[in-house]
Protein backbone atom coordinates (compact mmCIF):
# COMPACT_ATOMS: atom_id res chain seq x y z
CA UNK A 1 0.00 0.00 0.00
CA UNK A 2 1.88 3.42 -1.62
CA UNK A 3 0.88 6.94 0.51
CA UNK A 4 -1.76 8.76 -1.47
CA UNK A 5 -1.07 12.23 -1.99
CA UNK A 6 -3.68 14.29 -3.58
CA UNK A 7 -4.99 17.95 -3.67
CA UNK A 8 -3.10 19.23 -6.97
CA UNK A 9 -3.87 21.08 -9.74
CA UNK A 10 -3.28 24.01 -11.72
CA UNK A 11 -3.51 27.75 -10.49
CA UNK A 12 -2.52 31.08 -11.08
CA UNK A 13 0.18 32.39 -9.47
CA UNK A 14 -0.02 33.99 -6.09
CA UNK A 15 -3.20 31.38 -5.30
CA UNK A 16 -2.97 28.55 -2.78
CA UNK A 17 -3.30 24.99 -2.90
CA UNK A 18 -4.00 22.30 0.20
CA UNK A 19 -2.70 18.79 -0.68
CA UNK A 20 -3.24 15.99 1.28
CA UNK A 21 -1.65 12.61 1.90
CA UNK A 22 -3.50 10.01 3.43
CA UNK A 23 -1.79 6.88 5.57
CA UNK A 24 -5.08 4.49 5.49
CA UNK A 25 -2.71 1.54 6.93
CA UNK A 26 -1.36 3.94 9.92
CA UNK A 27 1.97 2.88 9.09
CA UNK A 28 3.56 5.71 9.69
CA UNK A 29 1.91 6.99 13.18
CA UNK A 30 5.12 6.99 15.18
CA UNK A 31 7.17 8.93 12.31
CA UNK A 32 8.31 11.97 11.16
CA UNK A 33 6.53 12.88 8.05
CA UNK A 34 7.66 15.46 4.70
CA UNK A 35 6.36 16.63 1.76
CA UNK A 36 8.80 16.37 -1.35
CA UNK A 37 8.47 17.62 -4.94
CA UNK A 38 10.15 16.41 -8.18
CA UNK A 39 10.84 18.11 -11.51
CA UNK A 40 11.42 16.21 -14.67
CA UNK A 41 15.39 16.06 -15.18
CA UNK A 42 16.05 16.72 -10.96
CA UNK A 43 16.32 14.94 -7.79
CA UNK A 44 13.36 14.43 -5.56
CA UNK A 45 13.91 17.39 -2.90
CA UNK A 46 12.02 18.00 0.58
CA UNK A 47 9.80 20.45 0.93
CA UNK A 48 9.01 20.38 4.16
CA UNK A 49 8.87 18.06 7.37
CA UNK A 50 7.29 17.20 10.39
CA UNK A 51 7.75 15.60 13.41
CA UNK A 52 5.99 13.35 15.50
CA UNK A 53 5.80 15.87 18.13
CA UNK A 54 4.44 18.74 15.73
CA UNK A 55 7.61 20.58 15.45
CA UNK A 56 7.84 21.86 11.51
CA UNK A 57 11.04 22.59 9.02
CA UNK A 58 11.16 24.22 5.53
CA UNK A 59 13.01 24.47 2.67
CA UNK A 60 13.92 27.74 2.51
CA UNK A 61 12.09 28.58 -0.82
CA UNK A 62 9.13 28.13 0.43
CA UNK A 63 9.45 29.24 4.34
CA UNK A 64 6.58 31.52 4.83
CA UNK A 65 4.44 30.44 2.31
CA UNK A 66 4.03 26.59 2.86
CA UNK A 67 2.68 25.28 6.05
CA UNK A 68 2.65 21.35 6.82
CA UNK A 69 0.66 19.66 9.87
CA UNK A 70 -0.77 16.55 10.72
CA UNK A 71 -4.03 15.03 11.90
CA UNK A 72 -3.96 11.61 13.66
CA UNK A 73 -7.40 11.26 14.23
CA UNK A 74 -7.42 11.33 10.19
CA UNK A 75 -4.34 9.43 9.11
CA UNK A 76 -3.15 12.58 7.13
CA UNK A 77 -0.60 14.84 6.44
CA UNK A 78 -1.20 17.87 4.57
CA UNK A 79 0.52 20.85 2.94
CA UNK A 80 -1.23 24.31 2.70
CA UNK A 81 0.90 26.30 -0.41
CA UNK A 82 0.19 29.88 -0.80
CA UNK A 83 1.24 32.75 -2.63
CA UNK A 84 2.82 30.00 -5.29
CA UNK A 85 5.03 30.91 -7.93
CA UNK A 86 5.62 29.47 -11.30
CA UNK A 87 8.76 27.59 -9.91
CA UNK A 88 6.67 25.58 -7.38
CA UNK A 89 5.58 23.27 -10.28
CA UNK A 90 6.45 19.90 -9.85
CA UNK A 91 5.05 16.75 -9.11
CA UNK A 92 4.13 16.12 -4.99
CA UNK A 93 4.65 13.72 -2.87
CA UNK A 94 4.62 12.64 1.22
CA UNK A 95 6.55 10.34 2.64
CA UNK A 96 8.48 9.36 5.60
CA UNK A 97 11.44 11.56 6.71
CA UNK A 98 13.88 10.60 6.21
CA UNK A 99 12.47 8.23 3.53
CA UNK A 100 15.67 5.84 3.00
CA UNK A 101 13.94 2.56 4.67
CA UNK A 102 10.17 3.51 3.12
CA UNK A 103 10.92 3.85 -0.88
CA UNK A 104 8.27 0.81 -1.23
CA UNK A 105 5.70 3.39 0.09
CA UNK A 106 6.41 6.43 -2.96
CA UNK A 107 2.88 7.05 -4.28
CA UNK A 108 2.17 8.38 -7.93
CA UNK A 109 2.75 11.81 -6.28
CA UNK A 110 -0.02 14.81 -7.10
CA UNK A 111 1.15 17.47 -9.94
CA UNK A 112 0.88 21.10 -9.28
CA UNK A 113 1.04 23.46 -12.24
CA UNK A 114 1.52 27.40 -11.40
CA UNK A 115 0.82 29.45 -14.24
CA UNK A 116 2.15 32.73 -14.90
């Protein structure tokens, strides 16, 4: 069973996006959790990341502007995105953090497009 992230789409920029990523197995309870994104061509890069605890971390290109949390009465991890620029398109996706031991879990990830 893969992590089901979902939520994309396409939007202007400056407009905001929530994705979500649901854990229906609660595999992942007792970890800490991130969102990643992937271009064609690039690595998969973190996003952002949160603990088990609550406690949050950023990449910097999007501190201020993303925010990730967690519900465990719901199994899910989201990511709000606002104000998003052209350069946050990429394909989404949650996982583990650090992922290393839970690559059997990638999902098929949730494309956002930002226009200009």
């Amino acid at each position: 069973v893969q992590l089901q992230a979902s939520g994309g789409g396409l939007v202007q920029a400056g407009g905001s996006l929530r994705l979500s990523c649901v854990d229906s197995r609660r595999i992942f309870s007792n970890n800490d959790m991130g969102w990643y994104r992937q271009v064609p061509g690039s690595e998969r890069d973190l996003v952002a990341r949160i603990s088990r605890s609550g406690s949050t971390n950023y990449a910097d290109s999007v501190k201020g502007r993303f925010t990730i949390s967690r519900d465990y009465a719901k199994n899910t991890v989201y990511l709000e995105m606002n104000s998003l620029k052209p350069e946050d398109t990429a394909v989404y996706y949650c996982n583990a953090y650090p992922p290393y031991y839970y690559r059997r879990y990638w999902g098929q990830g949730t494309q956002v497009t930002v226009s200009s």
